[in-house]
Protein backbone atom coordinates (compact mmCIF):
# COMPACT_ATOMS: atom_id res chain seq x y z
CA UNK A 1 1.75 -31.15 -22.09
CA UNK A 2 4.57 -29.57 -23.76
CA UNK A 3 5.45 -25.82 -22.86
CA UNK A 4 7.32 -22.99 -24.53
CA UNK A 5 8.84 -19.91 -23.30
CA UNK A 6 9.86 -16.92 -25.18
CA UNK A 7 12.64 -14.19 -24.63
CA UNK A 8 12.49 -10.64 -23.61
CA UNK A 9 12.87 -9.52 -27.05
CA UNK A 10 13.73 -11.15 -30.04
CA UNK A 11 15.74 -9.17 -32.86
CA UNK A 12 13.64 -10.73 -35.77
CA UNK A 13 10.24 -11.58 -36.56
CA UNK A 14 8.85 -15.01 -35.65
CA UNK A 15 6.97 -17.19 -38.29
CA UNK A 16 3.67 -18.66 -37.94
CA UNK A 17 5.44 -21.56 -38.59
CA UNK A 18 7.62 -21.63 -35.68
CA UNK A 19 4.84 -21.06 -33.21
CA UNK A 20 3.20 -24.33 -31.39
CA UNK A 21 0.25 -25.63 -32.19
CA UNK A 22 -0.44 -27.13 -28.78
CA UNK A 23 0.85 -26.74 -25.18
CA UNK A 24 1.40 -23.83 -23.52
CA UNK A 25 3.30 -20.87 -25.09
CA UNK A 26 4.57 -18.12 -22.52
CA UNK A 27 5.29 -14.68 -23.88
CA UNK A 28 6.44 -11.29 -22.09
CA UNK A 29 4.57 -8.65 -22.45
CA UNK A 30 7.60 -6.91 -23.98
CA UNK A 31 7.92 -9.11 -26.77
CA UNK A 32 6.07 -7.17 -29.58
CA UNK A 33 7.24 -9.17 -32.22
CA UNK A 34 6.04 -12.55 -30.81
CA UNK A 35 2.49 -10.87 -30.07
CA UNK A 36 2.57 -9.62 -33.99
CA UNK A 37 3.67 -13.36 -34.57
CA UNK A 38 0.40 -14.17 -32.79
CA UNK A 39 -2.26 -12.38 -34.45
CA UNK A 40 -1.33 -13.42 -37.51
CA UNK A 41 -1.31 -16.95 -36.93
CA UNK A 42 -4.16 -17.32 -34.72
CA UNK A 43 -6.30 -14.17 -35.22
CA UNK A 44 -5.85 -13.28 -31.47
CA UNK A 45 -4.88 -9.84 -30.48
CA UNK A 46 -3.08 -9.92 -27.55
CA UNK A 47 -0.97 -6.54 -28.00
CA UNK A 48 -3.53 -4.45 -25.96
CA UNK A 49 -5.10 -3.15 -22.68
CA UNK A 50 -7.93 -6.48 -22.19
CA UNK A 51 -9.63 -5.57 -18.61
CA UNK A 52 -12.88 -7.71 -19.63
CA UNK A 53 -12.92 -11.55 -20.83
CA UNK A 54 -13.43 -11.69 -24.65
CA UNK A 55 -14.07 -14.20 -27.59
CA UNK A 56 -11.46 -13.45 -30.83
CA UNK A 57 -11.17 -16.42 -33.20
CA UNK A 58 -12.27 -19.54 -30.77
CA UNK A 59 -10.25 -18.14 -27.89
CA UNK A 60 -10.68 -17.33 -24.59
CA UNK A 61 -9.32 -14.19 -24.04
CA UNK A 62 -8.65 -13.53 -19.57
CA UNK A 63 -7.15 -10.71 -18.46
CA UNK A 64 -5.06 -11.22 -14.76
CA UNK A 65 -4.27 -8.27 -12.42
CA UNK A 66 -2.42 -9.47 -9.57
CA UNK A 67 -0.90 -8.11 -6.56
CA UNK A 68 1.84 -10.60 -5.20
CA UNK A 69 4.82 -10.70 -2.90
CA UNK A 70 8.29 -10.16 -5.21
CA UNK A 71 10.60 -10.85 -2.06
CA UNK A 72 13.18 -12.75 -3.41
CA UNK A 73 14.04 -10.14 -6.00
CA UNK A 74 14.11 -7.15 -4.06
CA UNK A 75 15.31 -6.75 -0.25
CA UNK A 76 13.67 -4.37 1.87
CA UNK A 77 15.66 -2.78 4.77
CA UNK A 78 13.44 -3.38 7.50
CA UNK A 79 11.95 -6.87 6.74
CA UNK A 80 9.07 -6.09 5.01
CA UNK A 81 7.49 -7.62 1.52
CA UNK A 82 7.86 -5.68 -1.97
CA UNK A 83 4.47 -6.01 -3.98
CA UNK A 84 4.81 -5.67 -7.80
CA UNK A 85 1.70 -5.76 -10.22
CA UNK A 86 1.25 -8.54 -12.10
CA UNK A 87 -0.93 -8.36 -14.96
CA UNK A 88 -1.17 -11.65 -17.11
CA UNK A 89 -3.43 -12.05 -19.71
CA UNK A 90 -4.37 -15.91 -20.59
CA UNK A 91 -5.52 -16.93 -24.15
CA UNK A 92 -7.29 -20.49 -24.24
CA UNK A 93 -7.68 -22.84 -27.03
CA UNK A 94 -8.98 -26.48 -26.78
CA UNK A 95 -5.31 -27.57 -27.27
CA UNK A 96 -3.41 -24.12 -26.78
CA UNK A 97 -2.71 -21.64 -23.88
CA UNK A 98 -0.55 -18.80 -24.31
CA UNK A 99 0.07 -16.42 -21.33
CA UNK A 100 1.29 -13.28 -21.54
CA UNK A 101 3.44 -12.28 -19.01
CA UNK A 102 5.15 -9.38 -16.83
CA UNK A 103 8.82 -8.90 -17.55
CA UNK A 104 9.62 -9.21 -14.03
CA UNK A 105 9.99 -13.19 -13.19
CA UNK A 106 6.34 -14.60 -11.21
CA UNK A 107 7.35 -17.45 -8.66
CA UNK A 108 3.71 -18.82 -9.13
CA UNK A 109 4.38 -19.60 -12.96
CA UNK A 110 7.58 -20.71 -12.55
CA UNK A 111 6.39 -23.57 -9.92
CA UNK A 112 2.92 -24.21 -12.16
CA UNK A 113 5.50 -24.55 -15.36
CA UNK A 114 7.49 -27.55 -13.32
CA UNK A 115 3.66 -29.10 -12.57
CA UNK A 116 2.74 -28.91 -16.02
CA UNK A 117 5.90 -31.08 -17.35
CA UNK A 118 4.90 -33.39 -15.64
CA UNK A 119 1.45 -33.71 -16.98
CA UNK A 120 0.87 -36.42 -19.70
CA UNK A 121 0.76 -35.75 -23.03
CA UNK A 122 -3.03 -36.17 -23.52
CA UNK A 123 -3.76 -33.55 -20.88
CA UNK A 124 -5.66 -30.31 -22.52
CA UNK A 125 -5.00 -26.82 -22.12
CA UNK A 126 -7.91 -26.27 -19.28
CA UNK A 127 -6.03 -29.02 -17.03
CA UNK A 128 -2.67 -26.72 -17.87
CA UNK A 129 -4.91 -23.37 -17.02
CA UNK A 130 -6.24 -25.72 -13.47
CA UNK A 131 -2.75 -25.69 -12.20
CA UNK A 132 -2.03 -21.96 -13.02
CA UNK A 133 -4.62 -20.28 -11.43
CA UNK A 134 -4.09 -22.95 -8.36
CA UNK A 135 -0.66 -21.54 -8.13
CA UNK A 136 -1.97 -18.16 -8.51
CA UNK A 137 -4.55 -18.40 -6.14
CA UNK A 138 -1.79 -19.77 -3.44
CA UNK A 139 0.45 -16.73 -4.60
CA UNK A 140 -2.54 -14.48 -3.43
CA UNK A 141 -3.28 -16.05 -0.51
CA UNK A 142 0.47 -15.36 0.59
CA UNK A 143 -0.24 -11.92 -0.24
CA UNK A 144 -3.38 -11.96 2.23
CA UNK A 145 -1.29 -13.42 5.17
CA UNK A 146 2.07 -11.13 4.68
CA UNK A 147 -0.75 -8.16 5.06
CA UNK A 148 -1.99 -10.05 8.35
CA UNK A 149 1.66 -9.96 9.50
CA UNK A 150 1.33 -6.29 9.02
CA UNK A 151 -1.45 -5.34 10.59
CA UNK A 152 -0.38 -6.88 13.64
CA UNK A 153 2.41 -4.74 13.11
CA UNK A 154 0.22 -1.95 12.77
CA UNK A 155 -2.42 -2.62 15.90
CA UNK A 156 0.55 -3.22 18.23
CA UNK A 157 1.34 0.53 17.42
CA UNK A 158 -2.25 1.65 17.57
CA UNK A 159 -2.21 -0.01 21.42
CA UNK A 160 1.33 1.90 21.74
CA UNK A 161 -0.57 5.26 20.19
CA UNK A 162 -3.41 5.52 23.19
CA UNK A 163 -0.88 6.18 25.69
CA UNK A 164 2.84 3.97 25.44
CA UNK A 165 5.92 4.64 24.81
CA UNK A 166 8.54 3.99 22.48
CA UNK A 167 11.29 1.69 23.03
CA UNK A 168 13.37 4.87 23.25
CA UNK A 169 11.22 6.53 26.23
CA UNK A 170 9.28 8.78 24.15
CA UNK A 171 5.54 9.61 24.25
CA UNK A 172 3.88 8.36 21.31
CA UNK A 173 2.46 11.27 19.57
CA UNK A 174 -0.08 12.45 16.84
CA UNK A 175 3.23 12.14 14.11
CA UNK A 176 3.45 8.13 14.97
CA UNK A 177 -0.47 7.70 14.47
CA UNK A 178 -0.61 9.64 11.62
CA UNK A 179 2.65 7.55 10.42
CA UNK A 180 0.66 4.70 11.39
CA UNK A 181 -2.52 5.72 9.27
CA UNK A 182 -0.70 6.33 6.16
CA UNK A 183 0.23 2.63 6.18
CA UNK A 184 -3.07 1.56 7.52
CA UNK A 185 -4.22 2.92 3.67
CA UNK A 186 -1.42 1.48 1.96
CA UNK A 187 -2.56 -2.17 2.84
CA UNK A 188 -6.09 -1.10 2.35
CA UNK A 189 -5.51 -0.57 -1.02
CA UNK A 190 -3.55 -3.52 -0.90
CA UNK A 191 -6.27 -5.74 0.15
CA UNK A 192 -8.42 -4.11 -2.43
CA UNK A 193 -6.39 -5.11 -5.35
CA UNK A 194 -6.34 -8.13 -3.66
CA UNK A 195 -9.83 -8.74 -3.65
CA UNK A 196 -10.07 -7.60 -6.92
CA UNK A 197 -7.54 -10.02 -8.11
CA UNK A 198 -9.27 -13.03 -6.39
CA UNK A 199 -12.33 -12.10 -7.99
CA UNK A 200 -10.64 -11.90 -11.61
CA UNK A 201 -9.21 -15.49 -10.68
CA UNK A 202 -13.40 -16.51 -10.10
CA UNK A 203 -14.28 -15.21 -12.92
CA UNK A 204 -11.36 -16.65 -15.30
CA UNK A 205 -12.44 -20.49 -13.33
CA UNK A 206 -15.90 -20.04 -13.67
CA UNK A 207 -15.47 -19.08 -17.88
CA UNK A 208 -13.51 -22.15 -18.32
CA UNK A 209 -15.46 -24.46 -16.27
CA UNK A 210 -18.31 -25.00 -18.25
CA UNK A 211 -16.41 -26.52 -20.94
CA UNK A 212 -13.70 -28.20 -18.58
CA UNK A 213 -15.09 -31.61 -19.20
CA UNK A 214 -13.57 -34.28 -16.63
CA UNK A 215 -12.09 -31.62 -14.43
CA UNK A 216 -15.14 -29.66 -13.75
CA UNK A 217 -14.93 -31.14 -10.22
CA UNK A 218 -11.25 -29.65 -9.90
CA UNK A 219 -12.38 -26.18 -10.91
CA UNK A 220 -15.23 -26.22 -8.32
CA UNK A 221 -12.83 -27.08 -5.68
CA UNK A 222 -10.47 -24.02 -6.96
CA UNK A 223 -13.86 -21.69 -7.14
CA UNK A 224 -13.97 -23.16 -2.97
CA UNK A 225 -11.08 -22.31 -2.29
CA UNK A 226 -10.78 -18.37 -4.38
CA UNK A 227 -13.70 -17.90 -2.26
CA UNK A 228 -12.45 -18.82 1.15
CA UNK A 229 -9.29 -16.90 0.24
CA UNK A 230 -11.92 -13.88 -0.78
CA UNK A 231 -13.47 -14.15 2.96
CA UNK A 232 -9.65 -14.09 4.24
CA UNK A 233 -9.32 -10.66 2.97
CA UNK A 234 -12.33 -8.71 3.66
CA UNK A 235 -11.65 -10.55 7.27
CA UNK A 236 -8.21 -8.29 6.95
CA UNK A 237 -9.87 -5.44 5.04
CA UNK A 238 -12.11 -5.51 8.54
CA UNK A 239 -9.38 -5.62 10.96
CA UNK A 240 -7.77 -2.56 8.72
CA UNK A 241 -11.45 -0.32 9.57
CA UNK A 242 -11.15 -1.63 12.87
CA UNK A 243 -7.09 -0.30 13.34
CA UNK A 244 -8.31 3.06 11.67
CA UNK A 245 -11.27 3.33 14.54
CA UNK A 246 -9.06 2.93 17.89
CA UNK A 247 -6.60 5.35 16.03
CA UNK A 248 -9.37 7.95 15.26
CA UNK A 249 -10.11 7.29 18.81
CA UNK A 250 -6.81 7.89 20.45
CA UNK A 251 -6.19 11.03 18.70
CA UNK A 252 -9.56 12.49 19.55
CA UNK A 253 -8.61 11.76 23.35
CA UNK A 254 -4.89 13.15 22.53
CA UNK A 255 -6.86 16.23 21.52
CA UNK A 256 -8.72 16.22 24.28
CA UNK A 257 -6.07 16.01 26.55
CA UNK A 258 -4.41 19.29 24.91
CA UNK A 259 -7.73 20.75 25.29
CA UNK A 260 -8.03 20.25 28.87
CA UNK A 261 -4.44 20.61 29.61
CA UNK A 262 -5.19 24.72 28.44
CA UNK A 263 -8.46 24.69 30.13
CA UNK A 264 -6.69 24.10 33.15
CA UNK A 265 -4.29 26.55 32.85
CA UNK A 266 -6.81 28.95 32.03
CA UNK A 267 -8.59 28.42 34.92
CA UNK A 268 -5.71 28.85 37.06
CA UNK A 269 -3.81 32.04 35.74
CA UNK A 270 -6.98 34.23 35.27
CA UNK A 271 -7.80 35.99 38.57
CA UNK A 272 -3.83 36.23 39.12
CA UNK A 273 -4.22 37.54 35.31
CA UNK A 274 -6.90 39.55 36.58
CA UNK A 275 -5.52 41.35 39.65
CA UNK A 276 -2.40 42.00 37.77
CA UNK A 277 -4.19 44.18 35.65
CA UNK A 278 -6.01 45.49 38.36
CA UNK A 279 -2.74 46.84 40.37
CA UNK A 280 -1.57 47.34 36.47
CA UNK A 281 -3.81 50.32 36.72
CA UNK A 282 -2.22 52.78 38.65
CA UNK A 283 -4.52 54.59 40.66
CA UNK A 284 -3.16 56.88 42.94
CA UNK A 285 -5.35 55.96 45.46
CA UNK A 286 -4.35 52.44 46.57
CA UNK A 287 -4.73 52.48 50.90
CA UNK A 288 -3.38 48.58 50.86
CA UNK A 289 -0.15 49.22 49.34
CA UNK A 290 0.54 52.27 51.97
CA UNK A 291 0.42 49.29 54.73
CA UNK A 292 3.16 47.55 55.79
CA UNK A 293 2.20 44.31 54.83
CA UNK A 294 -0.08 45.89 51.76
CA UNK A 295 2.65 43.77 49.39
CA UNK A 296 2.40 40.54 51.00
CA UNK A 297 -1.77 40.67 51.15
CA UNK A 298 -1.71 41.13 47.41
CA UNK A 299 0.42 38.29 47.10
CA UNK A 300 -1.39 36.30 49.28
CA UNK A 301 -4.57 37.26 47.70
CA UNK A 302 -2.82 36.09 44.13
CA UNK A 303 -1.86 33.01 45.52
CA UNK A 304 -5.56 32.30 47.23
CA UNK A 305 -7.33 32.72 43.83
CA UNK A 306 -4.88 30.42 41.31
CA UNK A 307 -5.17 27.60 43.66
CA UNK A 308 -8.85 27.77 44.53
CA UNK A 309 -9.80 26.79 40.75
CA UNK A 310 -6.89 24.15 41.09
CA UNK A 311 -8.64 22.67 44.16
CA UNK A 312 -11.65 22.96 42.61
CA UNK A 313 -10.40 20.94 39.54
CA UNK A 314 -8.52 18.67 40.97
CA UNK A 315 -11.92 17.63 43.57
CA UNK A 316 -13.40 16.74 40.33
CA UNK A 317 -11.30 14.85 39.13
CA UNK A 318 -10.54 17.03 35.80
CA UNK A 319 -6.85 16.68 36.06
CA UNK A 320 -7.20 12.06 35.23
């Protein structure tokens, strides 16, 4: 199995002549002319937007849409994983596979490229395609458990949301669980492409099984283990729901807490409140005030009435 890589761009047309005839032929996305190259020598157009398998000329047409982890190429300040898109569309012959590839550089490829040299020369184009979606379907997996790592991130500050602290001594508040929710939807969407990735990988296996000959046996295995990579992430997608409900949770008991934090107060400032504005009146008959302890009975009086209600409270237990 022989393989062939273009460049990013190539200043001059390529002839029909020049292209391979077998093997596998990798081509960026960029490329235009080697895509124009393409469709006129095998009738395959390739230059588009493909989001459903198709038939052009004898070829199996697959379209790819990929989220995986592009951490050696990009450093994130706090540790975390970059995700880029990769969308890879796969054109299969009986002796040719041409893939057409992101710009950006796919660690999956590049390791399924080094597996495929060493494939003998007899081997076909579906035993080629075997070891790329294998490589894919790892790259996807590593996807799933760098989102795992994350959401244990992510619960450890949902248990630090009903009621810790920060490492700094602060209160964790409703701007750290709403912090925490906005990334509780980024990796739900990243699961979902996920999922939707794995389940473009099924479909591709399952198209080119039928007529895989020998290695049907291989592709079932790789259907086994899409699928138990599939169950991996709606485990994570479940944990995610999970996250969201203690979160919803703790801030309905956050609000609570306000709540009863101002019923309290309430309780306890309105009959002061109210004999204020009683003595706020001005009457001109007032006999208590013409005694000599008049002042201190009203004060008394104030006092008597806020912390009733606060005894009252507190013997029910309102204030926990």
């Amino acid at each position: 199995m022989t393989e062939n890589t273009t460049a990013t761009a190539q200043p001059n047309p390529v002839t029909g002549a020049e292209l391979p005839r077998t093997g596998w032929l990798r081509v960026r996305a960029s490329d235009r002319a080697m895509l124009a190259s393409i469709q006129g020598t095998y009738g395959v157009h390739l230059d588009r937007d493909n989001r459903h398998p198709t038939y052009e000329q004898g070829c199996v047409v697959l379209p790819l849409d990929l989220p995986l982890p592009d951490f050696p190429h990009h450093v994130v300040p706090d540790g975390g994983t970059v995700f880029m898109g990769a969308r890879i569309l796969l054109a299969l012959t009986a002796d040719l596979l041409i893939t057409v590839e992101p710009d950006h550089p796919i660690e999956a490829l590049a390791a399924a490229q080094s597996r495929i040299g060493r494939l003998p020369e007899t081997a076909t184009s579906r035993e080629a395609l075997l070891i790329i979606l294998e490589g894919l379907n790892d790259a996807l997996q590593d996807t799933v458990d760098r989102i795992s790592h994350v959401l244990n991130r992510l619960a450890d500050d949902a248990v630090d949301s009903s009621g810790g602290y920060r490492l700094e001594g602060r209160q964790v508040g409703v701007a750290d669980i709403a912090q925490t929710a906005v990334s509780l939807g980024g990796a739900e969407e990243l699961i979902a492409r996920t999922v939707q990735g794995q389940l473009m990988l099924e479909r591709a296996a399952r198209r080119v099984r039928r007529a895989s000959g020998h290695a049907q046996q291989e592709y079932s295995t790789l259907l086994s283990d899409i699928q138990g990579g599939r169950r991996h992430a709606r485990f994570q997608h479940a944990k995610v729901r999970n996250i969201q409900q203690s979160l919803m949770t703790t801030l309905d008991l956050k609000q609570n807490q306000i709540i009863k934090v101002f019923t309290v107060v309430t309780a306890v400032f309105t009959p002061p409140t109210l004999i204020a504005a009683y003595y706020g009146q001005n009457f001109a008959n007032m006999p208590e005030l013409a005694l000599e302890w008049g002042e201190w009975f009203v004060m008394g009086t104030t006092a008597v009435f806020a912390l009733v209600p606060l005894a009252y409270i507190k013997r029910k237990g309102w204030l926990r």
